[in-house]
C-alpha atoms as a PDB file:
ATOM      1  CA  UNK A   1     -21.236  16.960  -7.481  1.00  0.00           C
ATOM      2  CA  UNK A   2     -21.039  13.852  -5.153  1.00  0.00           C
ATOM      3  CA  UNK A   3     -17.804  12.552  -4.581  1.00  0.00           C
ATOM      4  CA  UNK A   4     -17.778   8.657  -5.615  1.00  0.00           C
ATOM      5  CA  UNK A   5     -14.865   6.387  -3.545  1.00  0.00           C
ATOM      6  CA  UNK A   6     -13.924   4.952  -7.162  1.00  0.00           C
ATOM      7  CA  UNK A   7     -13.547   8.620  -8.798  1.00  0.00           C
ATOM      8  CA  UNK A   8     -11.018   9.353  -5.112  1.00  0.00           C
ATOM      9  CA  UNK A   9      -9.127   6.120  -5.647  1.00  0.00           C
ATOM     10  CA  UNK A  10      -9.041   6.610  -9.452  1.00  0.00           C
ATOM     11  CA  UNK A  11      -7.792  10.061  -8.738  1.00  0.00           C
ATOM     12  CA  UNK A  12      -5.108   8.567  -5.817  1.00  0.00           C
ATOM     13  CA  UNK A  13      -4.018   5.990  -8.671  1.00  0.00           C
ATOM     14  CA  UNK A  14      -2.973   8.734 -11.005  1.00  0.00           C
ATOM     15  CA  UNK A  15      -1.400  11.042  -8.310  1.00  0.00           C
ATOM     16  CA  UNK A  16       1.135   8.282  -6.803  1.00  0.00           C
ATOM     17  CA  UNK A  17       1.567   7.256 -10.457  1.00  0.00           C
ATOM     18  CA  UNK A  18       2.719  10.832 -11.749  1.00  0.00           C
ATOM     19  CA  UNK A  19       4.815  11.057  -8.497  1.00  0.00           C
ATOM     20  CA  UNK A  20       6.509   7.348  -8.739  1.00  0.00           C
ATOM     21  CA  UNK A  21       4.981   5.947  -5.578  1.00  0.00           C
ATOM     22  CA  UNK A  22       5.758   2.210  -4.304  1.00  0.00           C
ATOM     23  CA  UNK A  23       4.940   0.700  -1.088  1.00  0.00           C
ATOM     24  CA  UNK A  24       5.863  -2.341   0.782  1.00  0.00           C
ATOM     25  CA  UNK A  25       3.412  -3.539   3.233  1.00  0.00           C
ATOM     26  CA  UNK A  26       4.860  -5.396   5.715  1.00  0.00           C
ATOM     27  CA  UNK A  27       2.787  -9.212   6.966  1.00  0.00           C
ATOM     28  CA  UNK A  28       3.905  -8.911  10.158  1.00  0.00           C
ATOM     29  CA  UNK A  29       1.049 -11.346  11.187  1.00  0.00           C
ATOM     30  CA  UNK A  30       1.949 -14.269   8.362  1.00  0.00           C
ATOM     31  CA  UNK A  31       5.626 -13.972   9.750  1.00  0.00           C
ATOM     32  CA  UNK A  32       4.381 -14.557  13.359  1.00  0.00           C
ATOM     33  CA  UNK A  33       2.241 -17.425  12.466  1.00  0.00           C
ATOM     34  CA  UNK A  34       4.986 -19.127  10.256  1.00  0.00           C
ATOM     35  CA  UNK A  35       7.470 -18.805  13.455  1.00  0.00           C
ATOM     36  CA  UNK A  36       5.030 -20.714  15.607  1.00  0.00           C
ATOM     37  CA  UNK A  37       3.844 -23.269  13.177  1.00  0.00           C
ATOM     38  CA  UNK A  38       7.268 -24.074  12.769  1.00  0.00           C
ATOM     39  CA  UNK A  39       8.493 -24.160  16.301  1.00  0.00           C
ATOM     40  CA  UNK A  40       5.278 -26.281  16.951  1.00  0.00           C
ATOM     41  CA  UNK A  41       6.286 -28.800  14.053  1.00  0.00           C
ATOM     42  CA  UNK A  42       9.994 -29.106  15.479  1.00  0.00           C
ATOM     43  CA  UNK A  43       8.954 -30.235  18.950  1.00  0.00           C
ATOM     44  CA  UNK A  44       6.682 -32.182  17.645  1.00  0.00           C
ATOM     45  CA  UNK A  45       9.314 -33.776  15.751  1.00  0.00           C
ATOM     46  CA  UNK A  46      12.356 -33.544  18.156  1.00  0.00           C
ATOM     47  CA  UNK A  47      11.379 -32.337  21.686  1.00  0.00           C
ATOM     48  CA  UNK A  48      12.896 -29.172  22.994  1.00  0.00           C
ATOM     49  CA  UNK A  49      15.583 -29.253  20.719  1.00  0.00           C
ATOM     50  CA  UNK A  50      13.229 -29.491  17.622  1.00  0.00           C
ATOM     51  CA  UNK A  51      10.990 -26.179  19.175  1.00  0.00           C
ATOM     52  CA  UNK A  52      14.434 -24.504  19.575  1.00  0.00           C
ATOM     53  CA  UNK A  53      15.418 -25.708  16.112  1.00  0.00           C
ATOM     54  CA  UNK A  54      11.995 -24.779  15.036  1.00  0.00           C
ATOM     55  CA  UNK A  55      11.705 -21.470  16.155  1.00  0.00           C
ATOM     56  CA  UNK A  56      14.618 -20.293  14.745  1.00  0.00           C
ATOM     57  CA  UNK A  57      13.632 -21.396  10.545  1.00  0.00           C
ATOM     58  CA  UNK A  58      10.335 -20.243  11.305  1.00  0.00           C
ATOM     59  CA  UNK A  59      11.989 -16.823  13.017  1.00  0.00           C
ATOM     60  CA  UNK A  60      14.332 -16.510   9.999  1.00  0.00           C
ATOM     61  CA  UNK A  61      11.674 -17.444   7.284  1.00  0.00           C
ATOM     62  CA  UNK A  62       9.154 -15.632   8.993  1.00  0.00           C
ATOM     63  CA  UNK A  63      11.413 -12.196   8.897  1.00  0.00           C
ATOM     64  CA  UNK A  64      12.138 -12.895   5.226  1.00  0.00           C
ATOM     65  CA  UNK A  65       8.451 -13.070   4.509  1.00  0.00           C
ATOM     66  CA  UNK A  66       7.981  -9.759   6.353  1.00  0.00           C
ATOM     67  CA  UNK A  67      10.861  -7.788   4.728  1.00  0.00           C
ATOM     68  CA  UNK A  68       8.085  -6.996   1.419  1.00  0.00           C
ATOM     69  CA  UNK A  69       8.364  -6.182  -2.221  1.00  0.00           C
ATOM     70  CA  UNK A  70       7.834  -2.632  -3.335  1.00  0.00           C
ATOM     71  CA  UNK A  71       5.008  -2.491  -5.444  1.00  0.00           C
ATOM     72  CA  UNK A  72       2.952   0.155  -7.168  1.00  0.00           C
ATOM     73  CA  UNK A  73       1.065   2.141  -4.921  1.00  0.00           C
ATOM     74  CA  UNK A  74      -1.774   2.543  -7.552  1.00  0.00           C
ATOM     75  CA  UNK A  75      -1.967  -1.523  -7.409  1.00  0.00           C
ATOM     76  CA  UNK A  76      -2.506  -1.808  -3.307  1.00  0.00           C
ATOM     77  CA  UNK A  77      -5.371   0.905  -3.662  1.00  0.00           C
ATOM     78  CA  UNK A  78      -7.272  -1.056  -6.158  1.00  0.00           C
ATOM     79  CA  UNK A  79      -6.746  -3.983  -3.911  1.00  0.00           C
ATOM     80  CA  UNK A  80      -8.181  -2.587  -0.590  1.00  0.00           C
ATOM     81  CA  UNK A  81     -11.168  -3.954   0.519  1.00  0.00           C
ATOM     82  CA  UNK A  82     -14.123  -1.359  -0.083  1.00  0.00           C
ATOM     83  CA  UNK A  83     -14.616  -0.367   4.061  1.00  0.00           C
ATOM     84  CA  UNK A  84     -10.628   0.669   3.562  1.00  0.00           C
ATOM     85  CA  UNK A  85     -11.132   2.641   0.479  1.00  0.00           C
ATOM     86  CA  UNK A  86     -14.071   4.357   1.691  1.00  0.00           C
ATOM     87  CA  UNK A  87     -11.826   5.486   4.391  1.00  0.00           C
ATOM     88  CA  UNK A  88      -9.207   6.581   2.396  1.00  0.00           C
ATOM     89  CA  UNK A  89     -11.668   8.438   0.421  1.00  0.00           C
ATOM     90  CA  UNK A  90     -13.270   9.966   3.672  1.00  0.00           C
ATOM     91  CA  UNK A  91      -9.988  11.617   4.361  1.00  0.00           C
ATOM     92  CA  UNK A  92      -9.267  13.603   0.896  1.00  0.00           C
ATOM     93  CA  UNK A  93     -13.300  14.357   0.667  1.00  0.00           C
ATOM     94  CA  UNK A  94     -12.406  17.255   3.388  1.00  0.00           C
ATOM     95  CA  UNK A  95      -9.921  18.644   0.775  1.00  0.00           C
ATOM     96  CA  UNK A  96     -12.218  18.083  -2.760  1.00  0.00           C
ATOM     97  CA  UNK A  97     -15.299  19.436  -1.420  1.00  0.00           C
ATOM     98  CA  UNK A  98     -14.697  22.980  -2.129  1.00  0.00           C
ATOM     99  CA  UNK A  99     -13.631  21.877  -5.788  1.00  0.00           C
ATOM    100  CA  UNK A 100     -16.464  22.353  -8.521  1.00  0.00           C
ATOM    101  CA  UNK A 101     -16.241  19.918 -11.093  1.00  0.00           C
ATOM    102  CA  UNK A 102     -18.527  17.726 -13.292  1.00  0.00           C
ATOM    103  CA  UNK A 103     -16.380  13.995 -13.885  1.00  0.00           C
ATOM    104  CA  UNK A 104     -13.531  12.388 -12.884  1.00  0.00           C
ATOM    105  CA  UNK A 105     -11.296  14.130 -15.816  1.00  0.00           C
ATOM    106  CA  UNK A 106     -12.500  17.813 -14.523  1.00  0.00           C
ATOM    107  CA  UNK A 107     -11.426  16.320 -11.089  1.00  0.00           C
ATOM    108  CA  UNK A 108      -8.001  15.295 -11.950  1.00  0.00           C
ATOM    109  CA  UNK A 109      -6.798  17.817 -14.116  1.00  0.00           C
ATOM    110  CA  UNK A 110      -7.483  20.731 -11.317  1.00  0.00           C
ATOM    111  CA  UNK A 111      -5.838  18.520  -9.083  1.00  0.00           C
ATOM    112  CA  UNK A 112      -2.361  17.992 -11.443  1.00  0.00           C
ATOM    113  CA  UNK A 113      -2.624  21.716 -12.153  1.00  0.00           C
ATOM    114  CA  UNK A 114      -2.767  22.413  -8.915  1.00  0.00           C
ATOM    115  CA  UNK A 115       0.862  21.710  -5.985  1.00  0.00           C
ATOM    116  CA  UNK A 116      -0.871  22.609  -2.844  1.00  0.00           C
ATOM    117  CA  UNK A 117      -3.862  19.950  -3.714  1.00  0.00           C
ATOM    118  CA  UNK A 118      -1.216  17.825  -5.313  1.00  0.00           C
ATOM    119  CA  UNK A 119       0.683  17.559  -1.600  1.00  0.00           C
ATOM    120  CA  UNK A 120      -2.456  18.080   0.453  1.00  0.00           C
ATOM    121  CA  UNK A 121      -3.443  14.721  -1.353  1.00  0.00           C
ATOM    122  CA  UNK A 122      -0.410  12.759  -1.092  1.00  0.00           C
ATOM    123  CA  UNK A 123       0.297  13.714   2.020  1.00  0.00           C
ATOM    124  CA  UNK A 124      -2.994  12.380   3.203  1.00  0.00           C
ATOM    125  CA  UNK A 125      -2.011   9.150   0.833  1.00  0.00           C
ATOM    126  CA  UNK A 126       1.102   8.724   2.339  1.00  0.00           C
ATOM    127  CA  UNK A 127      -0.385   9.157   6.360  1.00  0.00           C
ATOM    128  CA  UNK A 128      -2.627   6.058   5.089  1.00  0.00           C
ATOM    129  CA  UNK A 129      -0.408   3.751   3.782  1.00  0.00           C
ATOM    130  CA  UNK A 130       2.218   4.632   6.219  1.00  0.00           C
ATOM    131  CA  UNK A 131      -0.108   4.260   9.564  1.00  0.00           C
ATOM    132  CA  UNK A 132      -3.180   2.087   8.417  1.00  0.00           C
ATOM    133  CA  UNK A 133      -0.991  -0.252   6.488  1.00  0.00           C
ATOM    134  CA  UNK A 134       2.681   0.166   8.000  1.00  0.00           C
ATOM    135  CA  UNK A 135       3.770   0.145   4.824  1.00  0.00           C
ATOM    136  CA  UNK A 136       7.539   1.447   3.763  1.00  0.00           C
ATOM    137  CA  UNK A 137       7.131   4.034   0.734  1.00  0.00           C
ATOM    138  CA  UNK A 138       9.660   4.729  -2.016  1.00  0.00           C
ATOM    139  CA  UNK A 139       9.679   6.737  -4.665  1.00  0.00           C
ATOM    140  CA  UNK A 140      10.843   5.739  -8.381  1.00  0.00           C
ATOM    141  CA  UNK A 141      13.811   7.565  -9.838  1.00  0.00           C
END
């Protein structure tokens, strides 16, 4: 059977679910941009002092901004834009392809009754989030 993106992320979902998965990903950009904004603003305001004055908030602020909340894992799949989660899916398709099954509840059940495909799968899970997203994974007690 073809393997759909939404039955990969569905099945992604319910693997970092059962295994307590949260991720922070980190706006490294947003902080960057709030630094210079606000060094801009504070010379614009006070002159060299004001950019020195500036830079610092916006340094502080910006680092704050950066630091990121954990959240689900199953919650920043469903977010990803389609060309990431076609990606994603790209990546476990090399490990479900030898798997015979009909839907999506076929699919997940020989996955959860399986340990190898269980850590073949998050380990390919965690390699995303980790290097396409620089995100900081925990796991849930």
């Amino acid at each position: 059977m073809p393997i759909r993106v939404e039955d990969v992320m569905q099945l992604f979902c319910r693997l970092s679910q059962e295994k307590g998965m949260q991720a922070a990903v980190k706006h490294s950009g947003r902080g960057a941009l709030l630094a210079g904004a606000t060094a801009f603003v504070g010379g614009l305001m006070g002159g060299p002092p004001g950019i020195a004055v500036g830079g610092a908030v916006g340094g502080l602020l910006g680092a704050w901004m950066t630091s990121g909340q954990f959240r689900p894992v199953p919650q920043i799949l469903l977010e990803l834009p389609p060309a990431e989660q076609q990606k994603l899916c790209d990546e476990a398709i090399a490990i479900l392809s030898h798997l015979d099954w009909t839907d999506i509840v076929q699919l997940t059940a020989l996955v959860m009754g399986n340990a190898s495909l269980q850590q073949k799968l998050t380990a390919v899970l965690i390699n995303y989030l980790s290097k396409e997203l620089r995100a900081e994974i925990q796991y849930r007690e």
